[in-house]
N, C-alpha and C. Protein backbone atom coordinates (compact mmCIF):
# COMPACT_ATOMS: atom_id res chain seq x y z
N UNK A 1 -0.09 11.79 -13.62
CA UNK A 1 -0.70 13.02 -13.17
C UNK A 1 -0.70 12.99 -11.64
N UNK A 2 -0.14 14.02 -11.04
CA UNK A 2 -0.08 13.93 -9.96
C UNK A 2 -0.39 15.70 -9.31
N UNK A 3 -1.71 16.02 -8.97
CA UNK A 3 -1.91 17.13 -8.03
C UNK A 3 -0.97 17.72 -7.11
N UNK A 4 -1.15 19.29 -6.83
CA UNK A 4 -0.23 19.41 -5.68
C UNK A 4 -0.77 18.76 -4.14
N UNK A 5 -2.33 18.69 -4.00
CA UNK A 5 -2.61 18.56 -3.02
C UNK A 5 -2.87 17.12 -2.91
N UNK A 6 -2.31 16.12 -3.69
CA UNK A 6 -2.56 14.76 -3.48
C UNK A 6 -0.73 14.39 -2.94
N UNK A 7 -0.54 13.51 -2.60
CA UNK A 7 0.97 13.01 -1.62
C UNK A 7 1.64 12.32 -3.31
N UNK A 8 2.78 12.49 -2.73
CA UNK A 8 3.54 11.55 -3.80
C UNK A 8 5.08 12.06 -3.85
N UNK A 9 5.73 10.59 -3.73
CA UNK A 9 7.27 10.57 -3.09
C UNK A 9 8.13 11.83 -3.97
N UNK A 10 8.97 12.68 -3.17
CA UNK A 10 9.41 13.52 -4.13
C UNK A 10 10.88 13.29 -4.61
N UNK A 11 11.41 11.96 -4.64
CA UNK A 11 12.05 11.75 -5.49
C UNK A 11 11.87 10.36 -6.56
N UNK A 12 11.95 10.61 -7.12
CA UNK A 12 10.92 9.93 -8.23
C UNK A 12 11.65 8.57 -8.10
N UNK A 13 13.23 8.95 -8.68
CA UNK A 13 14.00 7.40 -9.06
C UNK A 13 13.83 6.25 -7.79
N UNK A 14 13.96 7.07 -6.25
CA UNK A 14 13.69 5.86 -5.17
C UNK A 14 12.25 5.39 -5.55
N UNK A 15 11.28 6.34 -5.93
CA UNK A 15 9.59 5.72 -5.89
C UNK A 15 9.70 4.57 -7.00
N UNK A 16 10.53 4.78 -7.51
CA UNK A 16 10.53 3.51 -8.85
C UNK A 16 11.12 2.61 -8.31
N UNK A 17 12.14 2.80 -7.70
CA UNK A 17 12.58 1.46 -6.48
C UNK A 17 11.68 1.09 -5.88
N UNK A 18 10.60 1.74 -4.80
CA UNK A 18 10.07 1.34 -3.85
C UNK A 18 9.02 0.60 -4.63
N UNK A 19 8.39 0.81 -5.86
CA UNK A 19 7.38 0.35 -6.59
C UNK A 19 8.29 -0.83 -6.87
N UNK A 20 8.99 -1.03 -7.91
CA UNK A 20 9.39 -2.14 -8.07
C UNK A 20 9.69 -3.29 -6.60
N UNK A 21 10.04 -2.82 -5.78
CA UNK A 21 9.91 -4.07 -4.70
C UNK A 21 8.88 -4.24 -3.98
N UNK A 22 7.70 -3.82 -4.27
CA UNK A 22 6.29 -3.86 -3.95
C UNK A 22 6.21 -4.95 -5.14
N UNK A 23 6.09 -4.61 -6.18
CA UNK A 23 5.53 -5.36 -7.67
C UNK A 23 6.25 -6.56 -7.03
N UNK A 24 7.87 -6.74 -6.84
CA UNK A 24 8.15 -8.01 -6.88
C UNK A 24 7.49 -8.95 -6.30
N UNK A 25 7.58 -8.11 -4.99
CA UNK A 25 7.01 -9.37 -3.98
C UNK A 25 5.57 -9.59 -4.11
N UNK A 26 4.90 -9.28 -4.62
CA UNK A 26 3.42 -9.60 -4.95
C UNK A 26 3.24 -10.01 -6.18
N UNK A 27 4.23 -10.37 -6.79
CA UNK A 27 4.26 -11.06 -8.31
C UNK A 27 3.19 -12.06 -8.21
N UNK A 28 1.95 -12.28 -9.42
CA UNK A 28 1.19 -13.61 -9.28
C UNK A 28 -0.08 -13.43 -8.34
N UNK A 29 -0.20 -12.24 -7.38
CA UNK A 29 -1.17 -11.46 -6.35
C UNK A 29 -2.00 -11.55 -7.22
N UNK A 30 -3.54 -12.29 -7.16
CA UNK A 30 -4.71 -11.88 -8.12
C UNK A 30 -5.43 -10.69 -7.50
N UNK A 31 -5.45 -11.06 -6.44
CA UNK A 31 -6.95 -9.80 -6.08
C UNK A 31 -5.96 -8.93 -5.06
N UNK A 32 -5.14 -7.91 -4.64
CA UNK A 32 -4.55 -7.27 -4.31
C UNK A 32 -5.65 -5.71 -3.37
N UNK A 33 -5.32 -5.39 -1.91
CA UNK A 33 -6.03 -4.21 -1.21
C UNK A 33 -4.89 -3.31 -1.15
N UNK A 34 -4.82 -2.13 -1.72
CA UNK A 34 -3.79 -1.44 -1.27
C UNK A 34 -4.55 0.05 -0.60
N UNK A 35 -3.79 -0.33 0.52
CA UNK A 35 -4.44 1.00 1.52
C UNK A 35 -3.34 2.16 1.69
N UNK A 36 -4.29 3.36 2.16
CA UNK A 36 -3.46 4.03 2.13
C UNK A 36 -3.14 4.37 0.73
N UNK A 37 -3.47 4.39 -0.57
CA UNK A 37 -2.90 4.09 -1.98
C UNK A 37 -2.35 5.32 -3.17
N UNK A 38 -2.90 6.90 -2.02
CA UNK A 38 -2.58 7.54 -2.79
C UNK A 38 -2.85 8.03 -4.32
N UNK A 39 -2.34 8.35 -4.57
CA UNK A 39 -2.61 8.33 -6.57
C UNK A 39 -2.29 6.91 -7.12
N UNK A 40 -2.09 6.15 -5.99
CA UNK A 40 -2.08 4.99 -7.25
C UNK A 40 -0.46 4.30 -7.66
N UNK A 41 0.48 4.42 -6.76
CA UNK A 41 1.92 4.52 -7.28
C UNK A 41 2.01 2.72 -7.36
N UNK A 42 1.69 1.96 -6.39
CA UNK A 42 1.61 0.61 -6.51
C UNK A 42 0.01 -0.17 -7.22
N UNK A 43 -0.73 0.77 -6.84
CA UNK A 43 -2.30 -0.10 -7.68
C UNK A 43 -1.84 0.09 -8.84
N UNK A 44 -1.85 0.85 -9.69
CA UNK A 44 -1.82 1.28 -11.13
C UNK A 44 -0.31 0.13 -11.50
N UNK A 45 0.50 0.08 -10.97
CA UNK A 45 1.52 -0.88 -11.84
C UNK A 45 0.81 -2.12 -11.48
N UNK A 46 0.39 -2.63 -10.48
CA UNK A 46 -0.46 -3.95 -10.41
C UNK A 46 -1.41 -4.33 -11.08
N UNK A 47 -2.19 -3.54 -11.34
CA UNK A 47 -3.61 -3.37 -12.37
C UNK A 47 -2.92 -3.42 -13.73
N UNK A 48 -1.66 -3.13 -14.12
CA UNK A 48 -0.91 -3.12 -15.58
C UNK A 48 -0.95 -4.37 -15.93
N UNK A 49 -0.18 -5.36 -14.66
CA UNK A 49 0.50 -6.34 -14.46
C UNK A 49 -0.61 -7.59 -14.33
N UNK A 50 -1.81 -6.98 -14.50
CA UNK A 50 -2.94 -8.12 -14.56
C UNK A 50 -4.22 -8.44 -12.79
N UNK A 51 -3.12 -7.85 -11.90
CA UNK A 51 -4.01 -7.90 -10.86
C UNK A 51 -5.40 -7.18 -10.73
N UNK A 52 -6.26 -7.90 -9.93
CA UNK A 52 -7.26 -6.80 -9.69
C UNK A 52 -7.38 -6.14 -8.37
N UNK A 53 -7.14 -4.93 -8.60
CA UNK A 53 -7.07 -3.96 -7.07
C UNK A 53 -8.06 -3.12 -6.77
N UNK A 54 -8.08 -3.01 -5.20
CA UNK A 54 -9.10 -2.02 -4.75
C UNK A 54 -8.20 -1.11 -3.76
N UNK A 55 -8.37 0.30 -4.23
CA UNK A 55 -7.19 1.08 -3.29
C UNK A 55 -8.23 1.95 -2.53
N UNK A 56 -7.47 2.08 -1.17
CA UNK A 56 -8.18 2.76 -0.34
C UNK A 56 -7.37 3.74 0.01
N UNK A 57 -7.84 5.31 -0.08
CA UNK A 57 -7.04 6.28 -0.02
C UNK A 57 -8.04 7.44 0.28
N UNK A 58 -7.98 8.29 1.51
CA UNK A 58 -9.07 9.68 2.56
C UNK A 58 -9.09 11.09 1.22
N UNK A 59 -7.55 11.19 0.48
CA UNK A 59 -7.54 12.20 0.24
C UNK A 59 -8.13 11.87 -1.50
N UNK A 60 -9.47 12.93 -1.73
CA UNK A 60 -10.34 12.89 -2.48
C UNK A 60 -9.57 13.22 -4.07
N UNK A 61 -8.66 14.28 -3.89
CA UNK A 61 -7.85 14.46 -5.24
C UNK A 61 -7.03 13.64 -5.27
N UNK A 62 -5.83 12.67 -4.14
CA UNK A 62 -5.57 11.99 -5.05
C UNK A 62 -6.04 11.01 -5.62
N UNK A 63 -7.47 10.01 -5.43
CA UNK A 63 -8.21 9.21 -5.92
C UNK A 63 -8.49 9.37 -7.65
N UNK A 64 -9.04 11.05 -7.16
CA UNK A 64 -9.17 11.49 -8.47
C UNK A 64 -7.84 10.99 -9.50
N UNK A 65 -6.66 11.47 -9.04
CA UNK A 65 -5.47 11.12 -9.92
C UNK A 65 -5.52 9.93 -10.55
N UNK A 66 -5.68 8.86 -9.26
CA UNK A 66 -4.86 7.41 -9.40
C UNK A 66 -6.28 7.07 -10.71
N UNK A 67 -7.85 7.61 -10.52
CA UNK A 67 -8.54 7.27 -11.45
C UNK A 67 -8.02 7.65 -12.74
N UNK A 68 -7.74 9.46 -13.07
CA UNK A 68 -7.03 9.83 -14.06
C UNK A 68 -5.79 8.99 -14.93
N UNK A 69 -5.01 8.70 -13.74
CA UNK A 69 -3.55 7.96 -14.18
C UNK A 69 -4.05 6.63 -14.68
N UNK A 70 -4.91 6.15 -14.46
CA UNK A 70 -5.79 4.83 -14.81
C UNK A 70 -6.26 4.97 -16.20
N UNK A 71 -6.65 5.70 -16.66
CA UNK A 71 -7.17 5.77 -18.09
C UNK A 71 -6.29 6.38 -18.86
N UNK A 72 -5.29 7.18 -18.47
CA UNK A 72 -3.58 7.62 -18.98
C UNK A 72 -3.12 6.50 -19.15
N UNK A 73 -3.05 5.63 -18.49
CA UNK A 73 -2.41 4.16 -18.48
C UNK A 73 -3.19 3.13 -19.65
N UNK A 74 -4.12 3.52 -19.82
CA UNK A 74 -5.03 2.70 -21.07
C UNK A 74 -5.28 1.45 -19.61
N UNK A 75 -5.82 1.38 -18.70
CA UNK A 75 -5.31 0.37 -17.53
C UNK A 75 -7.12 0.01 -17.93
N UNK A 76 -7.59 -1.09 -17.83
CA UNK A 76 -9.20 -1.34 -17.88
C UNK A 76 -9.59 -1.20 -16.93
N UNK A 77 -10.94 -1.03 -16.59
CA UNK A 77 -11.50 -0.55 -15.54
C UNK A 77 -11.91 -1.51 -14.82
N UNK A 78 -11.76 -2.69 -15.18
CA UNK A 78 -12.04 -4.05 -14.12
C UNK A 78 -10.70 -3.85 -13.34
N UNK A 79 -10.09 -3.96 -13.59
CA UNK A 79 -8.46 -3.93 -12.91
C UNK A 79 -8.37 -3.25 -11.67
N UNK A 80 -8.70 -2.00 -11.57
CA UNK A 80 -8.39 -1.18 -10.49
C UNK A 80 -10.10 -0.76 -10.10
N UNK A 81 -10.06 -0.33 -8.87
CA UNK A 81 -10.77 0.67 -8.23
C UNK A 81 -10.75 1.20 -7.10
N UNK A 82 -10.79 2.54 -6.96
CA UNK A 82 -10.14 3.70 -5.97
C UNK A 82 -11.40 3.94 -5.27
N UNK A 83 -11.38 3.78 -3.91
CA UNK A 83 -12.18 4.25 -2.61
C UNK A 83 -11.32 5.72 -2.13
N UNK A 84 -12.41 6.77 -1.97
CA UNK A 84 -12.14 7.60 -1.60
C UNK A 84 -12.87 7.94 0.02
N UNK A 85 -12.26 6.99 0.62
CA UNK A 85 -12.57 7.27 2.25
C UNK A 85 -11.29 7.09 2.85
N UNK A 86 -11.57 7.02 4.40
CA UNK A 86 -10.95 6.48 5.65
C UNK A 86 -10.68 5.43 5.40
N UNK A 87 -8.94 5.05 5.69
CA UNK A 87 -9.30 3.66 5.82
C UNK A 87 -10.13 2.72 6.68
N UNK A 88 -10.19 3.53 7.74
CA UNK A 88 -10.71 3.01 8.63
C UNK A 88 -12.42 2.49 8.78
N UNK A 89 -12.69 3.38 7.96
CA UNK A 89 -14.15 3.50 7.65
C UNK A 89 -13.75 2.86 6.40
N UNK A 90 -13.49 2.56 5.61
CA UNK A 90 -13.06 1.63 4.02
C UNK A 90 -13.17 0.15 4.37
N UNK A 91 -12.85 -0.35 5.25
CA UNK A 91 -11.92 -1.68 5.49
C UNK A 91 -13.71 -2.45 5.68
N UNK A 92 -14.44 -1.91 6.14
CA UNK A 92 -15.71 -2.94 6.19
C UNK A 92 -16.54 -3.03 5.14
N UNK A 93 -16.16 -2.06 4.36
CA UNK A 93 -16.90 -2.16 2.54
C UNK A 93 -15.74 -3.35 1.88
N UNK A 94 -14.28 -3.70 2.37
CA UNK A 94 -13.90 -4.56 1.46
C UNK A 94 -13.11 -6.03 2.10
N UNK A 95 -13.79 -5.70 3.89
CA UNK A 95 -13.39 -6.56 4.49
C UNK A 95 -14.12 -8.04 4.18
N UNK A 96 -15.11 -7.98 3.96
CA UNK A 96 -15.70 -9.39 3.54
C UNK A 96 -15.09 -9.76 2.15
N UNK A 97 -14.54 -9.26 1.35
CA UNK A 97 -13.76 -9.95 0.32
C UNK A 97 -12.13 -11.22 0.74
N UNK A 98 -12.33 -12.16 -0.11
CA UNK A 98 -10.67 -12.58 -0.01
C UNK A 98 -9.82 -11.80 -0.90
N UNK A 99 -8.06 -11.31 -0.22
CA UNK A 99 -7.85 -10.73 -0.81
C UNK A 99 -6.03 -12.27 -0.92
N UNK A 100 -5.68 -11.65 -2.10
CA UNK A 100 -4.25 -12.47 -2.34
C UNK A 100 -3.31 -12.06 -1.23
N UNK A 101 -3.62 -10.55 -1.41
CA UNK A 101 -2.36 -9.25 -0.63
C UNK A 101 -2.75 -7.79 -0.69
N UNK A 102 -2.44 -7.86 0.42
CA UNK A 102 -2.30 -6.58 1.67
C UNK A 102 -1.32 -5.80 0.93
N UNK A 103 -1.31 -4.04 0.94
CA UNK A 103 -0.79 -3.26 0.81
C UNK A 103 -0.65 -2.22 1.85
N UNK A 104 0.40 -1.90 2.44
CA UNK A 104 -0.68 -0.55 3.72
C UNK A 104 1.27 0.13 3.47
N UNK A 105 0.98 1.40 3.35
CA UNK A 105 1.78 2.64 2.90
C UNK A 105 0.76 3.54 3.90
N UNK A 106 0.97 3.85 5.80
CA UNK A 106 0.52 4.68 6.02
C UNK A 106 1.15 5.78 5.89
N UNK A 107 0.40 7.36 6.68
CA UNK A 107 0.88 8.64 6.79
C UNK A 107 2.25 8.20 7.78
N UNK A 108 2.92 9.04 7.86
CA UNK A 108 4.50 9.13 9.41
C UNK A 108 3.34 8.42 10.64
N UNK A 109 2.46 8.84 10.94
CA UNK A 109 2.50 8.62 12.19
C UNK A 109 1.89 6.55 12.33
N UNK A 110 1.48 6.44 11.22
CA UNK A 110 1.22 4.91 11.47
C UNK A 110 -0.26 4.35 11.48
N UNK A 111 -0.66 3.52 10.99
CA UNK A 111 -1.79 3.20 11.27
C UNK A 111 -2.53 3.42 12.88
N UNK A 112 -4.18 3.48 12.36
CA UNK A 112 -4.72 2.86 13.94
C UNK A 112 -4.72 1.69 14.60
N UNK A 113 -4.76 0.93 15.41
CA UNK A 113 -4.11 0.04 16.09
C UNK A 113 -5.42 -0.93 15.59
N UNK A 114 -6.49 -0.52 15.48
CA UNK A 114 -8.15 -1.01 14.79
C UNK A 114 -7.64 -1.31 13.42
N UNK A 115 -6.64 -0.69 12.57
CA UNK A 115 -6.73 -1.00 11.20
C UNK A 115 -6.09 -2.18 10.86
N UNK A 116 -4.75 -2.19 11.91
CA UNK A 116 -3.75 -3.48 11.81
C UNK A 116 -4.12 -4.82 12.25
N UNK A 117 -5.68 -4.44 13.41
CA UNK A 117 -6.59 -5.62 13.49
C UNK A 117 -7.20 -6.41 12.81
N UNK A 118 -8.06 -5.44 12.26
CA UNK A 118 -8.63 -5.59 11.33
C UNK A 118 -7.92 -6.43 9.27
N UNK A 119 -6.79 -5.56 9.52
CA UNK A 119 -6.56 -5.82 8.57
C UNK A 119 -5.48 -7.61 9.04
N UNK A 120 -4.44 -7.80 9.69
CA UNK A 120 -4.17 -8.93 10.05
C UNK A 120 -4.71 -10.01 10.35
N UNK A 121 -5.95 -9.36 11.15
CA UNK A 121 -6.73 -10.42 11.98
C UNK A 121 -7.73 -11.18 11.25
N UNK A 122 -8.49 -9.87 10.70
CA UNK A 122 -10.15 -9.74 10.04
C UNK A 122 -9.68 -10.54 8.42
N UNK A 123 -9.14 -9.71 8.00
CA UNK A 123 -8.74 -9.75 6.41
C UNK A 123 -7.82 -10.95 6.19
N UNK A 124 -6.47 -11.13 6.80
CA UNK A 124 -5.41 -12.31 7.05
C UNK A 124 -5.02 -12.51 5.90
N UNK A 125 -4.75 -11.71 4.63
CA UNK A 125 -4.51 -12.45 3.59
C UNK A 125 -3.03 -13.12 3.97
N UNK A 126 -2.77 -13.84 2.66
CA UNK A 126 -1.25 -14.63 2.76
C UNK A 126 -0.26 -13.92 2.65
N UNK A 127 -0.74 -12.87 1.89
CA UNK A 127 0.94 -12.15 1.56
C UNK A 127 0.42 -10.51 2.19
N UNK A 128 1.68 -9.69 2.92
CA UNK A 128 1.39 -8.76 3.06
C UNK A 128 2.56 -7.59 2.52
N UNK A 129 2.95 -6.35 2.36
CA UNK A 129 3.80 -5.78 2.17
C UNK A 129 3.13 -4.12 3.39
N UNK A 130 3.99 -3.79 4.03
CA UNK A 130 4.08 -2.60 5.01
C UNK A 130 5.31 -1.78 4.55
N UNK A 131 4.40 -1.08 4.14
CA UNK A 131 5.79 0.46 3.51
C UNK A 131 5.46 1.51 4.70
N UNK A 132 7.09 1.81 5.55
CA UNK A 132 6.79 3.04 5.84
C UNK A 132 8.11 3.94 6.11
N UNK A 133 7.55 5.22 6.32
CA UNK A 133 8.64 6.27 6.05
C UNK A 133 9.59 6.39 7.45
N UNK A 134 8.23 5.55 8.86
CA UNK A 134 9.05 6.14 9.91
C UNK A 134 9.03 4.88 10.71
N UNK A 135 10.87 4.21 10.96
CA UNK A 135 11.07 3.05 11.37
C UNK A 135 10.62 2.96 12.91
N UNK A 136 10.54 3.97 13.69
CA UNK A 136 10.62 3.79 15.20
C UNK A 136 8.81 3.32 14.88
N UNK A 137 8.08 3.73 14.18
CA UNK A 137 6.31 4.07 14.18
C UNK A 137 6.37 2.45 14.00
N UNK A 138 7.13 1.96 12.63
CA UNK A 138 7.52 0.83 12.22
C UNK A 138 7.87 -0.66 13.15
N UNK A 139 8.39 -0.19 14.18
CA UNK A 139 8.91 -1.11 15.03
C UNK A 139 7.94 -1.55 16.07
N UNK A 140 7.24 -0.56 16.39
CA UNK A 140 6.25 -0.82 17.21
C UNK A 140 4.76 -1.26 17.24
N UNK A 141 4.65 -1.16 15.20
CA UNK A 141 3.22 -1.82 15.20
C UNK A 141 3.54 -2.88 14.49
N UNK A 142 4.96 -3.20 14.16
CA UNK A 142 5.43 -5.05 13.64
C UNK A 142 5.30 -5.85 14.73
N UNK A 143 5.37 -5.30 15.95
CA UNK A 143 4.88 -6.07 17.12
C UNK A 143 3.93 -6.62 17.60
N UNK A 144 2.93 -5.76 17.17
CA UNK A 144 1.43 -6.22 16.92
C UNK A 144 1.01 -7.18 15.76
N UNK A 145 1.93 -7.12 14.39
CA UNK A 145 1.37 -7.43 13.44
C UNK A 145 1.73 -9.09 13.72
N UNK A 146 2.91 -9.08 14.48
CA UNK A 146 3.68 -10.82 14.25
C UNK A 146 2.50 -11.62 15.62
N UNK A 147 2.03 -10.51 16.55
CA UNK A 147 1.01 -11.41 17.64
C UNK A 147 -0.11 -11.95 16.54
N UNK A 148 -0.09 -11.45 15.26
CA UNK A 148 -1.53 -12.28 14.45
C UNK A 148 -0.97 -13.51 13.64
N UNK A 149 -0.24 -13.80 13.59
CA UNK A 149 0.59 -15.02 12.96
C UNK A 149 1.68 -14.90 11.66
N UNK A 150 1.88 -13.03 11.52
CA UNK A 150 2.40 -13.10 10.33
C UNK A 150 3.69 -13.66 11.18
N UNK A 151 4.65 -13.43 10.07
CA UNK A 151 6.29 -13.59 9.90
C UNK A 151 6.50 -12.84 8.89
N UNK A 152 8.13 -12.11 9.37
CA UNK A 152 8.58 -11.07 8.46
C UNK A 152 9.46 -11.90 7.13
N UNK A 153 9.28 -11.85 6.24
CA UNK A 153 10.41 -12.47 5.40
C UNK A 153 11.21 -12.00 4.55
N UNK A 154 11.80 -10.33 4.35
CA UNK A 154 12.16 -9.71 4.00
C UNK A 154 11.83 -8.27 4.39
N UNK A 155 13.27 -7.63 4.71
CA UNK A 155 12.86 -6.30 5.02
C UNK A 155 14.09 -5.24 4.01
N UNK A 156 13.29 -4.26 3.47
CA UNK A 156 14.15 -3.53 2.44
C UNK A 156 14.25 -2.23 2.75
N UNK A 157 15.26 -1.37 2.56
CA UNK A 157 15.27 -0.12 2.66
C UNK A 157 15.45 0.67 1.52
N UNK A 158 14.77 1.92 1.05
CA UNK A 158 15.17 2.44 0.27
C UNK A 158 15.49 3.92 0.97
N UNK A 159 16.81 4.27 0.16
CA UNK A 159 17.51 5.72 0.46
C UNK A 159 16.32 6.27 -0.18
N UNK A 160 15.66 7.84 0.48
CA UNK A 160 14.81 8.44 -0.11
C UNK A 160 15.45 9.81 -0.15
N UNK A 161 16.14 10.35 0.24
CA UNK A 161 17.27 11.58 0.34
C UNK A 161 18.50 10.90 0.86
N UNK A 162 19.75 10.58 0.23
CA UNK A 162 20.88 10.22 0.26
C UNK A 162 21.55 11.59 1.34
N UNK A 163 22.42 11.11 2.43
CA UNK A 163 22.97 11.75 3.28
C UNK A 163 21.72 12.49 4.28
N UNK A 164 20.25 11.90 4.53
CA UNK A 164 19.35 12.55 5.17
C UNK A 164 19.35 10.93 6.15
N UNK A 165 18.46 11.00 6.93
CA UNK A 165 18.18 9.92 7.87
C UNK A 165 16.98 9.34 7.37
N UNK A 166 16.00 10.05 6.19
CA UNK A 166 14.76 9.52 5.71
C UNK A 166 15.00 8.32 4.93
N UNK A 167 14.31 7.17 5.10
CA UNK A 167 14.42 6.25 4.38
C UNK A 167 12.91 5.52 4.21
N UNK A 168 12.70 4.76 3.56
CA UNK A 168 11.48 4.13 3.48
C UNK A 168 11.29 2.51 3.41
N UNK A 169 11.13 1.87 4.60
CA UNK A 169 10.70 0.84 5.12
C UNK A 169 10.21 -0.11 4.58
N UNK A 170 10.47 -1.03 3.59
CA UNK A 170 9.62 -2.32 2.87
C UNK A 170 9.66 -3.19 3.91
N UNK A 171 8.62 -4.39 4.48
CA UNK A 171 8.34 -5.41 5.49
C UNK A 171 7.75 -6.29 4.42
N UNK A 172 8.11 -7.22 4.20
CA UNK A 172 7.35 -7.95 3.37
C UNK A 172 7.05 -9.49 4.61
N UNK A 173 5.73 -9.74 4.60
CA UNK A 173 5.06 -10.49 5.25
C UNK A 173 4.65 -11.71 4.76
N UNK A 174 4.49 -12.60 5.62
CA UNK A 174 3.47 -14.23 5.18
C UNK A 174 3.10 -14.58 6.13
N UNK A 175 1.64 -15.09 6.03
CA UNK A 175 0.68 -15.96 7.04
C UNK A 175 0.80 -17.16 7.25
């Protein structure tokens, strides 16, 4: 279930790519933060897959969804749970937790420069994954992210309109 006014990739077969190389690389992730989370396109297959997630996502319908798509999914309710704030304002309700792995899928323009702190610095889990739509936004806050000790160890692209310049950015990270 997916609202008009909640986000969600509009071509489906890449989102099943981009999900599947999210899932991979977090294979074995127990406690998983996915920010930014949307309806749920990476929590909800993680929460299938046995993890327990907490997604942080501003826009109020799609929360609603990713909850909806959650009980569509027969998914238990220990598994997942959807914050419907800021991330920015989110990150200190789940910053005192340990997490396995980091999720962050921001809007085009990129996180706040406070969230990538916070979340690298504050949070540090071991594994991270950074999805994004816009590589130049991309290039310039991996710069920040490697001054906190990550390292990049895979970077993936998925075609999201074939013959367009849009593509979508996998960074897969370790501490």
């Amino acid at each position: 279930m997916i609202s008009p006014d909640a986000f969600f990739q509009t071509n489906v077969r890449a989102a099943s790519v981009l999900q599947q190389c999210v899932v991979e690389t977090l294979h074995g992730a127990q406690r998983v933060l996915d920010l930014y989370c949307g309806s749920g396109l990476f929590s909800l297959r993680l929460a299938a897959e046995g993890a327990r997630v907490v997604g942080i996502e501003e826009n109020r319908q799609a929360v609603r969804d990713a909850a909806a798509n959650m009980r569509l999914n027969r998914i238990p309710p220990d598994r997942a749970r959807f914050i419907a704030v800021r991330v920015e304002d989110g990150l200190g309700t789940v910053a005192r937790d340990a997490w396995d792995a980091v999720i962050l899928d921001p809007p085009r323009q990129g996180c706040p420069a406070g969230v990538l702190e916070r979340v690298f610095r504050g949070i540090a889990a071991p594994r991270a994954v950074y999805v994004s739509c816009n590589p130049e936004m991309l290039a310039v806050e991996l710069r920040m992210i490697l001054k906190y000790g990550y390292t990049v160890e895979r970077i993936e692209a998925v075609d999201m309109f074939p013959h367009t310049e849009h593509i979508e950015t996998l960074v897969h990270l370790g501490a």
